[in-house]
PDB file of N, CA and C in Angstrom:
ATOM      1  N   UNK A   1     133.268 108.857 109.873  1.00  0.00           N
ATOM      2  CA  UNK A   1     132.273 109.712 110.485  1.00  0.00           C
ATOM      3  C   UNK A   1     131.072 108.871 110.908  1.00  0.00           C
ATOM      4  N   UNK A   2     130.442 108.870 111.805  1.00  0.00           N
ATOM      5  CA  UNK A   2     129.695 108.533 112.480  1.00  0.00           C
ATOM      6  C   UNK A   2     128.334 109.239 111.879  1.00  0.00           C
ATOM      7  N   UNK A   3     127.299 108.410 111.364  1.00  0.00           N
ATOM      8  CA  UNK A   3     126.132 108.490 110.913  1.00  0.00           C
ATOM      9  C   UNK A   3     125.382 109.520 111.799  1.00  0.00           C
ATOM     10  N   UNK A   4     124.576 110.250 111.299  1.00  0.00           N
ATOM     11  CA  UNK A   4     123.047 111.216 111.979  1.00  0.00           C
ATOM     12  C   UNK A   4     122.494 110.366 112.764  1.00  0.00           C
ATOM     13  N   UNK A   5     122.426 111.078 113.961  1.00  0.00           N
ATOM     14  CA  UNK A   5     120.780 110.318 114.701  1.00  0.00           C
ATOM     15  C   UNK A   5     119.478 111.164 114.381  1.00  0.00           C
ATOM     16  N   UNK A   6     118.498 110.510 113.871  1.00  0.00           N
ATOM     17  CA  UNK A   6     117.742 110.971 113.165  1.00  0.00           C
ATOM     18  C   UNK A   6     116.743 111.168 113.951  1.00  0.00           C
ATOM     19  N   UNK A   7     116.660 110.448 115.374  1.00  0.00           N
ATOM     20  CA  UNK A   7     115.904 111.450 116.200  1.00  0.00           C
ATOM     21  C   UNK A   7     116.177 112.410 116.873  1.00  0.00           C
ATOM     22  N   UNK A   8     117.207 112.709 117.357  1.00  0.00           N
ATOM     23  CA  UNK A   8     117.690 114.101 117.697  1.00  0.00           C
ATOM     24  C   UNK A   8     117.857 114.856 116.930  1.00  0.00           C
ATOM     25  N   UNK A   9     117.833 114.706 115.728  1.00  0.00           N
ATOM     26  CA  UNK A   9     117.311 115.603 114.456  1.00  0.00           C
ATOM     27  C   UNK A   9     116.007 116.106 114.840  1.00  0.00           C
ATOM     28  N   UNK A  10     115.505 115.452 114.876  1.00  0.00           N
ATOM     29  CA  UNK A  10     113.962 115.969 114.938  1.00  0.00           C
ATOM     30  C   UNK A  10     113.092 116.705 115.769  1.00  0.00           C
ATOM     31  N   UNK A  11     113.997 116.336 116.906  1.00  0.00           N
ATOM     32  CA  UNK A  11     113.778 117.222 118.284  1.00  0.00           C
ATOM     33  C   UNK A  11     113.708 118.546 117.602  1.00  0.00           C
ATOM     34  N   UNK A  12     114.111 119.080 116.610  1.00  0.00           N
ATOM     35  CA  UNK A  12     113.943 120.446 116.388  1.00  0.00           C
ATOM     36  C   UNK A  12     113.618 120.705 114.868  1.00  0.00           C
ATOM     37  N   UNK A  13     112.514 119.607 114.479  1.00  0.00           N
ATOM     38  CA  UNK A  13     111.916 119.938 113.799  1.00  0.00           C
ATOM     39  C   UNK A  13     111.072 120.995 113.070  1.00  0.00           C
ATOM     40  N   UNK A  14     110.487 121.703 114.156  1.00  0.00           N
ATOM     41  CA  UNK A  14     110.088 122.601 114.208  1.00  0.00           C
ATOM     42  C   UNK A  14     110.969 123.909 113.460  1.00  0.00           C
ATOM     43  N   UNK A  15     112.150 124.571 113.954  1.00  0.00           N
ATOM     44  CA  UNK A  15     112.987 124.760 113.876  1.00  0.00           C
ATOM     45  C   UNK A  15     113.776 125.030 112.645  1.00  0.00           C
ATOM     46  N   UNK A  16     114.193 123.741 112.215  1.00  0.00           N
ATOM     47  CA  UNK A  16     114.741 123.389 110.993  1.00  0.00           C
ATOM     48  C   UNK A  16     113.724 123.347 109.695  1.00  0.00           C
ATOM     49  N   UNK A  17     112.526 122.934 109.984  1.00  0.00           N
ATOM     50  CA  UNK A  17     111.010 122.948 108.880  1.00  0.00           C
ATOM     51  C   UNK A  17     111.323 124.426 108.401  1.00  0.00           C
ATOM     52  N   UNK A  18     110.775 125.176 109.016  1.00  0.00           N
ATOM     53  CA  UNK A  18     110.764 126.460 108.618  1.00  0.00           C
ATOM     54  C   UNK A  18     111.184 127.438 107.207  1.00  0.00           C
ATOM     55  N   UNK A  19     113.032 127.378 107.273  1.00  0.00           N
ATOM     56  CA  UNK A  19     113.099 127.683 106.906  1.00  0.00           C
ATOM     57  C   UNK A  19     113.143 127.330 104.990  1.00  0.00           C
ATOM     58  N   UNK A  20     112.698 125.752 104.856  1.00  0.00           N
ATOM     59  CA  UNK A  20     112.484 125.074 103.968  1.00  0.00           C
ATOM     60  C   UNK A  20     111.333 125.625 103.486  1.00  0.00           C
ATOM     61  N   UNK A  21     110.212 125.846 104.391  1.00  0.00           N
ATOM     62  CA  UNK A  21     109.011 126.219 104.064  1.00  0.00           C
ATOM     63  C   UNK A  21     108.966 127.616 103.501  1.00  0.00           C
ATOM     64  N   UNK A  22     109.901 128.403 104.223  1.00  0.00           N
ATOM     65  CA  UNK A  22     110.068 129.860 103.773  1.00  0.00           C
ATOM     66  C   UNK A  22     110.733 129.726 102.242  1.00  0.00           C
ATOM     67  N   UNK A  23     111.627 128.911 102.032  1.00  0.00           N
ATOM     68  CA  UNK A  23     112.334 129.348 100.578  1.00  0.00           C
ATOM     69  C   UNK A  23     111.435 128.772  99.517  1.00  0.00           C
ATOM     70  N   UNK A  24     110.248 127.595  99.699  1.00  0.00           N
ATOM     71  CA  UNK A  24     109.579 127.069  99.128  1.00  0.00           C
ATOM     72  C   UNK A  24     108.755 128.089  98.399  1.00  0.00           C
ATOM     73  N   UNK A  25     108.314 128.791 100.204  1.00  0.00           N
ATOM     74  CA  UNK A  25     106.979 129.775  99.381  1.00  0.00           C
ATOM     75  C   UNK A  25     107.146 131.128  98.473  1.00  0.00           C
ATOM     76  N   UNK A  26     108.712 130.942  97.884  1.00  0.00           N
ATOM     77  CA  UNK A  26     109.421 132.336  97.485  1.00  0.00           C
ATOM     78  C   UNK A  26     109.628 131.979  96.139  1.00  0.00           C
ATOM     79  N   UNK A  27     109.151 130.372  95.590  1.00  0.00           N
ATOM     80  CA  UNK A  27     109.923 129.858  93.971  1.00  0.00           C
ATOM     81  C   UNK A  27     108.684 130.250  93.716  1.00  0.00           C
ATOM     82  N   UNK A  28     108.783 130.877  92.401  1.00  0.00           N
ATOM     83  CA  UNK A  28     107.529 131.329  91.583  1.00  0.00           C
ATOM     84  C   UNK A  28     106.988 130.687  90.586  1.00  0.00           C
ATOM     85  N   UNK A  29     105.743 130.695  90.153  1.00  0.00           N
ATOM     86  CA  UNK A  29     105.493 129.506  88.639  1.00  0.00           C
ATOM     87  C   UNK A  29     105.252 128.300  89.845  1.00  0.00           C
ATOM     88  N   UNK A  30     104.258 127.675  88.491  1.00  0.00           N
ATOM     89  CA  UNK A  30     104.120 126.593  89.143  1.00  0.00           C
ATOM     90  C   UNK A  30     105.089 125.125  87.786  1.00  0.00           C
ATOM     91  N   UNK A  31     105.696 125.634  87.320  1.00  0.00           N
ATOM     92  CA  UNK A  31     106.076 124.792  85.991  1.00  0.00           C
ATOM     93  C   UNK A  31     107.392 123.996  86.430  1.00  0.00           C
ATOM     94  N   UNK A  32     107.022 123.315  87.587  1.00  0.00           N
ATOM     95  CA  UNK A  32     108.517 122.932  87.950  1.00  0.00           C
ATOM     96  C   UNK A  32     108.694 121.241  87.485  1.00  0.00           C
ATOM     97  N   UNK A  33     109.487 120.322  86.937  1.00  0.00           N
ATOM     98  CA  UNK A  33     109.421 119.596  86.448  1.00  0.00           C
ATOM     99  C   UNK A  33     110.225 118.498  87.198  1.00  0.00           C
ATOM    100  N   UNK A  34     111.329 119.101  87.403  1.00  0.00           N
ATOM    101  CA  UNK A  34     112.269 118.078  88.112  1.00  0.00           C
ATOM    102  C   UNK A  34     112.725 119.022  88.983  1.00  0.00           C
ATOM    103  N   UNK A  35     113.283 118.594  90.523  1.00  0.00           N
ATOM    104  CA  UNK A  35     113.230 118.885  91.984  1.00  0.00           C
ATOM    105  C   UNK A  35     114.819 118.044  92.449  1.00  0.00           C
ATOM    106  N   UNK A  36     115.485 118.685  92.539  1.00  0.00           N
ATOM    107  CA  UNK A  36     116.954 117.861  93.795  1.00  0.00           C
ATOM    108  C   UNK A  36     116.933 118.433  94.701  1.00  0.00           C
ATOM    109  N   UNK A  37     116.744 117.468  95.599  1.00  0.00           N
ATOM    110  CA  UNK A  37     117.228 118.243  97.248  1.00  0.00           C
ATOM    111  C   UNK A  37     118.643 117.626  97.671  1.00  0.00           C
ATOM    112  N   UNK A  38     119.639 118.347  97.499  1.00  0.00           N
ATOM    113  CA  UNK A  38     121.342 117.900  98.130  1.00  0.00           C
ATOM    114  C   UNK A  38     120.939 118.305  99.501  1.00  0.00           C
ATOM    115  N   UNK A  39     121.486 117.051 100.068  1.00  0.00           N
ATOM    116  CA  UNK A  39     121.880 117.755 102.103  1.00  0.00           C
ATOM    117  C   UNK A  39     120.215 117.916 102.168  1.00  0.00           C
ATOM    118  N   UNK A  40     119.247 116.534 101.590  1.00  0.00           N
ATOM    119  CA  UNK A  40     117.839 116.013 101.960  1.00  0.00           C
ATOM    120  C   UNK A  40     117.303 115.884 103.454  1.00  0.00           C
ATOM    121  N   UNK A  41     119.064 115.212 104.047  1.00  0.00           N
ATOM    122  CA  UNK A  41     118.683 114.860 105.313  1.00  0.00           C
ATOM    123  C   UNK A  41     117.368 113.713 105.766  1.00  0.00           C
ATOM    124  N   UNK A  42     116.239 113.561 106.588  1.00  0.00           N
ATOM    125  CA  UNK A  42     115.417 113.141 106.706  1.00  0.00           C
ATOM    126  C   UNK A  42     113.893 113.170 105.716  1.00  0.00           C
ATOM    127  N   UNK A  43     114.386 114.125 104.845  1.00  0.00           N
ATOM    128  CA  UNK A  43     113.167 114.323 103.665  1.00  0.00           C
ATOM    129  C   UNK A  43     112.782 115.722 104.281  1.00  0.00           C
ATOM    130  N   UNK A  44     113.058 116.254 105.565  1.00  0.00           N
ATOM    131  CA  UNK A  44     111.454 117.452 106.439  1.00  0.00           C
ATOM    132  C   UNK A  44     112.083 118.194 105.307  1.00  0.00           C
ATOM    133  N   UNK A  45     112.879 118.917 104.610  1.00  0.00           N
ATOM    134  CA  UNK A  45     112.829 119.685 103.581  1.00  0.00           C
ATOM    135  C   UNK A  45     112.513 119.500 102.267  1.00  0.00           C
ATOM    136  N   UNK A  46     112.057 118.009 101.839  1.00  0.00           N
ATOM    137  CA  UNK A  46     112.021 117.822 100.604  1.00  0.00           C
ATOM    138  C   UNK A  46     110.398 117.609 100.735  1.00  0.00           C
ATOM    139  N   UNK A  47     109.367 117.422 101.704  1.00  0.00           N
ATOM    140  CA  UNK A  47     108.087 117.180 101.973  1.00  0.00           C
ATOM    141  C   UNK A  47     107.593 118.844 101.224  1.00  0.00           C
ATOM    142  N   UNK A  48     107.698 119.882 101.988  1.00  0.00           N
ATOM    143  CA  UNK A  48     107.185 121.534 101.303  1.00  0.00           C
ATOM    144  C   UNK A  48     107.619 121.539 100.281  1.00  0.00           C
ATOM    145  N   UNK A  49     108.623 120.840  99.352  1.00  0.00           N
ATOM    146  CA  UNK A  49     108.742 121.087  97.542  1.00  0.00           C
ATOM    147  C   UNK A  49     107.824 119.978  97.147  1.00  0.00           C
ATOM    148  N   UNK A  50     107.467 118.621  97.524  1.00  0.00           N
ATOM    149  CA  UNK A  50     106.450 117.633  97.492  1.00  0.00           C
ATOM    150  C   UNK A  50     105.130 118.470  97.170  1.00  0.00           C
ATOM    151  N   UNK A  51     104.403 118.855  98.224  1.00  0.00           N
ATOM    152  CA  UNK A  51     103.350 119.883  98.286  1.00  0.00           C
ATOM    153  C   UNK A  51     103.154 120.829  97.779  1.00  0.00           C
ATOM    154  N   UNK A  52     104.435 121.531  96.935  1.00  0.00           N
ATOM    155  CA  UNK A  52     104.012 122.767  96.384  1.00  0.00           C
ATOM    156  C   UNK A  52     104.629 122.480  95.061  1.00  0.00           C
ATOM    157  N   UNK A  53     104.895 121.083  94.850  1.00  0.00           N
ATOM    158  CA  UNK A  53     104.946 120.736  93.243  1.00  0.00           C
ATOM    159  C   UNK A  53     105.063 119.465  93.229  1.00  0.00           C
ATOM    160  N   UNK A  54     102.847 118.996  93.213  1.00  0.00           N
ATOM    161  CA  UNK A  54     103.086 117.472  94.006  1.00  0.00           C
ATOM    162  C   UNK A  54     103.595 116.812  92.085  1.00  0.00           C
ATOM    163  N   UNK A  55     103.439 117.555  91.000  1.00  0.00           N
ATOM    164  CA  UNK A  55     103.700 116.684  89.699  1.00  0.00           C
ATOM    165  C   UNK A  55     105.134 116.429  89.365  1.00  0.00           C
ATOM    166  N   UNK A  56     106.513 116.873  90.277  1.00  0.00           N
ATOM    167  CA  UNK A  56     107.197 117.198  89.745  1.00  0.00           C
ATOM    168  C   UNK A  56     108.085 115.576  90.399  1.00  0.00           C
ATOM    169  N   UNK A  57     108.937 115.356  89.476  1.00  0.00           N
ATOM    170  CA  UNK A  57     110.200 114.170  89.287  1.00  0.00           C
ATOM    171  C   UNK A  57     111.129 114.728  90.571  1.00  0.00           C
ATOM    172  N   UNK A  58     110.931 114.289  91.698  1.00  0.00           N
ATOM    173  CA  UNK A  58     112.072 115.153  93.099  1.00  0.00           C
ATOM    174  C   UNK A  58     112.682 113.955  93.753  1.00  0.00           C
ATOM    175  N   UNK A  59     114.202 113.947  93.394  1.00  0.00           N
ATOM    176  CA  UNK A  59     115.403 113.671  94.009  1.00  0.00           C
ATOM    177  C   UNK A  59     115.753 113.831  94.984  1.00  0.00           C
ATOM    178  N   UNK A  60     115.788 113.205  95.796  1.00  0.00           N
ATOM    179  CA  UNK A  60     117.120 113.549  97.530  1.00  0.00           C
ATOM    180  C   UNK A  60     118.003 112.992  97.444  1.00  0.00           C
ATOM    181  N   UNK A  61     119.097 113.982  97.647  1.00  0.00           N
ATOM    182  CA  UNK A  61     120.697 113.315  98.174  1.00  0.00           C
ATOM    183  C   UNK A  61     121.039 113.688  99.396  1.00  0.00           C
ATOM    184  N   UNK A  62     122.094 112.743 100.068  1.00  0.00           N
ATOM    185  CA  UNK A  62     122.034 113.080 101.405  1.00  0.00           C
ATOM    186  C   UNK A  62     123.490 112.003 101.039  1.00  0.00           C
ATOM    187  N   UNK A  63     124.487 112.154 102.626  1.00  0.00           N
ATOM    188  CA  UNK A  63     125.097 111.097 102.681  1.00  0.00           C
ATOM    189  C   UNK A  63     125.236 110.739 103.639  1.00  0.00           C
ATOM    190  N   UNK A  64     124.026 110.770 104.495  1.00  0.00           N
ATOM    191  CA  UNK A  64     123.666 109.832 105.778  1.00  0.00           C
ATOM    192  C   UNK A  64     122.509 108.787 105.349  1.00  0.00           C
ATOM    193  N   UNK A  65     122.697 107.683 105.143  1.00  0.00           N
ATOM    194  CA  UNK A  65     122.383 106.203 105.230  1.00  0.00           C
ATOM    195  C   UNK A  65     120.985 106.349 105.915  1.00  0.00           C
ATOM    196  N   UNK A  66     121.396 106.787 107.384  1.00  0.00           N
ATOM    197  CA  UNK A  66     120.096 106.519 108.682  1.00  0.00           C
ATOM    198  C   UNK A  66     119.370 107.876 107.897  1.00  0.00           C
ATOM    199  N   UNK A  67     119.836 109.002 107.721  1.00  0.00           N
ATOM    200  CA  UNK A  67     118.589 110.068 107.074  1.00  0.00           C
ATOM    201  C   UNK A  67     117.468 109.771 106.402  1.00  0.00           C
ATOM    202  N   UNK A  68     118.581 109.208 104.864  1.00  0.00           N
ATOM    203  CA  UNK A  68     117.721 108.593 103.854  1.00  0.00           C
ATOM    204  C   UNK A  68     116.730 108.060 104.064  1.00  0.00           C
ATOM    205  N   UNK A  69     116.992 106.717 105.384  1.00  0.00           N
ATOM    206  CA  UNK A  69     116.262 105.456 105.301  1.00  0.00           C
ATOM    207  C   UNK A  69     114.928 106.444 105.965  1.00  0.00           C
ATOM    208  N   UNK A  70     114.784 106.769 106.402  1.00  0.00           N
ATOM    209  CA  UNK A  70     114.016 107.382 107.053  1.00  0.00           C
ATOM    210  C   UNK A  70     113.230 108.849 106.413  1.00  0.00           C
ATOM    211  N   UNK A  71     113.908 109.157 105.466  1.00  0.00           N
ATOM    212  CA  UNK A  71     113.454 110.300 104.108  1.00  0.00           C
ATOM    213  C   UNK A  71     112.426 109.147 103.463  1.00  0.00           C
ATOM    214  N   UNK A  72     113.327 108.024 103.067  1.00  0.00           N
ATOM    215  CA  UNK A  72     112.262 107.025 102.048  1.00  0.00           C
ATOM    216  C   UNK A  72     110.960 106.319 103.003  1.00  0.00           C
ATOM    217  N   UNK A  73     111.109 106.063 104.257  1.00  0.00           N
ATOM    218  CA  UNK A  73     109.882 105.715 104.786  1.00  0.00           C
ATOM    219  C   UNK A  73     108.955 106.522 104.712  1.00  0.00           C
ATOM    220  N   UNK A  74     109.441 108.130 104.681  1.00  0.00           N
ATOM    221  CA  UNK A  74     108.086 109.207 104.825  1.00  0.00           C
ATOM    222  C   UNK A  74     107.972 109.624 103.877  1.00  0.00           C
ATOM    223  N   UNK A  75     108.452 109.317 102.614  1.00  0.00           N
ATOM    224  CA  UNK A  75     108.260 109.764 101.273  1.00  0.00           C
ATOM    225  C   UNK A  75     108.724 108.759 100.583  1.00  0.00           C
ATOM    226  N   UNK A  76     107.937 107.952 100.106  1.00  0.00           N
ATOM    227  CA  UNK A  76     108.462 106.768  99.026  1.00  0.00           C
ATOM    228  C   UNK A  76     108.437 107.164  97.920  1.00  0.00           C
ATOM    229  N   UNK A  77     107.684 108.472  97.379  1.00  0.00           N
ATOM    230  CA  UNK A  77     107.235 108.283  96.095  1.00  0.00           C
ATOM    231  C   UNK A  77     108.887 109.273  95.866  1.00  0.00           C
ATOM    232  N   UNK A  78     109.467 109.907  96.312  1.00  0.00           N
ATOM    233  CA  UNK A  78     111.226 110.366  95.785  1.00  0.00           C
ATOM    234  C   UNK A  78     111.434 109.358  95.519  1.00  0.00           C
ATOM    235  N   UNK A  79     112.658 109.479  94.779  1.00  0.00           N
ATOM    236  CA  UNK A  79     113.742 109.006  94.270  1.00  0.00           C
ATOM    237  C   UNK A  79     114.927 109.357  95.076  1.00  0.00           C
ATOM    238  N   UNK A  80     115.608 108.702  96.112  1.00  0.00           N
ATOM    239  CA  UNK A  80     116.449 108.751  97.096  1.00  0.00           C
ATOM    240  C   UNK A  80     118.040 108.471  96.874  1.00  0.00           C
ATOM    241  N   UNK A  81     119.105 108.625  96.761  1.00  0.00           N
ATOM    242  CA  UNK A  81     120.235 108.952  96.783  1.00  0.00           C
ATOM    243  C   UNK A  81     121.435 109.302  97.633  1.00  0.00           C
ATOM    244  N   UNK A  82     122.165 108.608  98.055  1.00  0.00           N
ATOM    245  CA  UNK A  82     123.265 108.112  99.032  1.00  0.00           C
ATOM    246  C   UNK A  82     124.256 108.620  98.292  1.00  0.00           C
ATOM    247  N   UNK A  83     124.616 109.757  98.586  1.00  0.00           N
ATOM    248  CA  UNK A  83     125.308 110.899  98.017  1.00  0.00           C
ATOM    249  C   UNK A  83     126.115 111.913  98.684  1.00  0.00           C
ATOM    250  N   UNK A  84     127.838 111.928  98.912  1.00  0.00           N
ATOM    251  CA  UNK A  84     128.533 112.031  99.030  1.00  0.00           C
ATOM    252  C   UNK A  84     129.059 113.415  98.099  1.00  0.00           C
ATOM    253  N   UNK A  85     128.091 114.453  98.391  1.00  0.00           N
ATOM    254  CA  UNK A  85     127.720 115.468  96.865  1.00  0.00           C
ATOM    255  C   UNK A  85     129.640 116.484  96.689  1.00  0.00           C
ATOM    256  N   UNK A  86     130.455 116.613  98.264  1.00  0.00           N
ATOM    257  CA  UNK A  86     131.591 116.992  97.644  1.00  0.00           C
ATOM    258  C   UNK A  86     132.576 116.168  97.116  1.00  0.00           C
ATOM    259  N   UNK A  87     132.650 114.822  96.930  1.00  0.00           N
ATOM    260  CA  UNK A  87     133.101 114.072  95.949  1.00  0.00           C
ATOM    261  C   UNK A  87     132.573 113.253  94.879  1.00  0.00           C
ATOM    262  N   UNK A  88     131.080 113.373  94.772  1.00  0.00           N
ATOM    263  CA  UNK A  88     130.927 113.355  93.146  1.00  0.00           C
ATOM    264  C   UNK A  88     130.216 111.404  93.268  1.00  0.00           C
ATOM    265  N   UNK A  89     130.386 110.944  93.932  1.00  0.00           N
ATOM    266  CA  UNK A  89     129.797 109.870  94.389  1.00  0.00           C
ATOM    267  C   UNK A  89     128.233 109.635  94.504  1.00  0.00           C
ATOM    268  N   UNK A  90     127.930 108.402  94.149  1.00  0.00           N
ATOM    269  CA  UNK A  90     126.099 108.244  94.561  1.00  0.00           C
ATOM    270  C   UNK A  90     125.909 106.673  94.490  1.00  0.00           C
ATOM    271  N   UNK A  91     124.951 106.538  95.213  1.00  0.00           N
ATOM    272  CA  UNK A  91     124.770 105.593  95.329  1.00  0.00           C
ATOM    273  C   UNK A  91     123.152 105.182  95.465  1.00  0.00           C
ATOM    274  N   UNK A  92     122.159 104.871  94.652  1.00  0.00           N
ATOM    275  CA  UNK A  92     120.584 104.581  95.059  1.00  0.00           C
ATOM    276  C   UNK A  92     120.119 103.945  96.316  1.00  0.00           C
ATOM    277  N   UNK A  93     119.499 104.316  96.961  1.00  0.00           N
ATOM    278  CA  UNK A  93     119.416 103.750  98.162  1.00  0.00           C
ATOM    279  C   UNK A  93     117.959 102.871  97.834  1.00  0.00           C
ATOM    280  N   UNK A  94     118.441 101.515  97.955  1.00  0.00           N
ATOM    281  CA  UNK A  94     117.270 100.304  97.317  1.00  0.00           C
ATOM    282  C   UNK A  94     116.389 100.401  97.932  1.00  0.00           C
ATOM    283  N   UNK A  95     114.988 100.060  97.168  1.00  0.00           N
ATOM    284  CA  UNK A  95     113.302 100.516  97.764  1.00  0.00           C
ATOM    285  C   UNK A  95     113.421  98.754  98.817  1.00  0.00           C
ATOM    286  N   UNK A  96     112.926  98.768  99.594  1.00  0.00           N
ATOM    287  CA  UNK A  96     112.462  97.966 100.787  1.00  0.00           C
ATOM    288  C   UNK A  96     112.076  96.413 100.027  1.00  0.00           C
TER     289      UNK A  96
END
């Protein structure tokens, strides 16, 4: 399979933000401790759980390579993951 282009992703940023932002503003409590985002993609969904639980330990998995790299440029402080989530596979995707 042929990797994401991660700017034509974005072209519809707008779009795709949203509904991240909508399920964000629906978790209740603020006591959240640890955070996984499976299917992270570029991070734009893991940024609104960032912000609305900047204390919490948050994970991305993804198993696009080009996503990640580009999740970890706009969010270094995750913990990033090259993750293959329907076979059980992972892989850390190394800090720069």
């Amino acid at each position: 399979m042929e990797d994401w282009n991660v700017e034509l992703y974005h072209r519809f940023e707008k779009e795709r933000l949203q509904h991240s932002v909508d399920l964000v503003n629906r978790i209740e409590g603020d006591a959240v401790k640890k955070i996984i985002d499976i299917g992270c993609g570029s991070g734009m969904s893991t940024r609104p759980l960032q912000n609305r639980f900047p204390t919490a330990a948050i994970t991305g998995a993804d198993y696009s390579l080009a996503m990640l790299k580009q999740a970890q440029e706009t969010l270094p402080d995750v913990t990033w993951f090259q993750r293959d989530c329907s076979r059980g596979r992972r892989e850390a995707l190394r800090s720069k």
